[in-house]
Protein backbone atom coordinates (compact mmCIF):
# COMPACT_ATOMS: atom_id res chain seq x y z
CA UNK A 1 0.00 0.00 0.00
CA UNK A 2 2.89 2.38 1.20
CA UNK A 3 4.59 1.97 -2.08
CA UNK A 4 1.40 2.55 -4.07
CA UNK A 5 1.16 5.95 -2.88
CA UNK A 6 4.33 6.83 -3.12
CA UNK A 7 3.93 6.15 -6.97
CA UNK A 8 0.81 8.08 -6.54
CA UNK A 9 2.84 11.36 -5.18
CA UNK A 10 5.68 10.97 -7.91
CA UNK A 11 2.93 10.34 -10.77
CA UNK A 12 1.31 13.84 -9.32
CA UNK A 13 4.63 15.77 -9.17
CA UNK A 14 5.07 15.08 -12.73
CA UNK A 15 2.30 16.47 -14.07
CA UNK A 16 2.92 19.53 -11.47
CA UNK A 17 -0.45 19.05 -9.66
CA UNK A 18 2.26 18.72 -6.06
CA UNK A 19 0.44 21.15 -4.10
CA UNK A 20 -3.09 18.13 -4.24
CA UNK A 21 -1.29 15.27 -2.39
CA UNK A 22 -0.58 15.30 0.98
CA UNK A 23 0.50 12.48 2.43
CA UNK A 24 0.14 12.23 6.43
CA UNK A 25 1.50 9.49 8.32
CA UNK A 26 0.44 6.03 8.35
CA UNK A 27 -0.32 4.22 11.22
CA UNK A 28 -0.58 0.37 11.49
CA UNK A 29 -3.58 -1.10 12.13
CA UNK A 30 -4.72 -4.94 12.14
CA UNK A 31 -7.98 -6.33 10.64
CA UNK A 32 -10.62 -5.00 12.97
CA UNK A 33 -9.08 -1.65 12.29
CA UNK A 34 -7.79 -0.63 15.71
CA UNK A 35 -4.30 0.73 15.90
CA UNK A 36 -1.50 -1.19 17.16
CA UNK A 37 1.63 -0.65 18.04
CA UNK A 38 4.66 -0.43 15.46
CA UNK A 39 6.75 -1.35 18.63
CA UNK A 40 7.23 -4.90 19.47
């Protein structure tokens, strides 16, 4: 997923449309959708 929109971001900074994408952070959730903890 985290590589699919990173080729999302470069496709949009070619065709100068940048300033559209924002890309916050990701956070790791499991199946049910809670977030867990990166740290193990």
């Amino acid at each position: 997923m985290e590589c699919f929109l990173f080729r999302v971001k470069a496709l949009l900074h070619t065709t100068s449309s940048e300033c559209t994408f924002w890309m916050g952070n990701l956070k790791h959730k499991d199946l049910m959708g809670q977030v867990v903890s990166s740290q193990a």
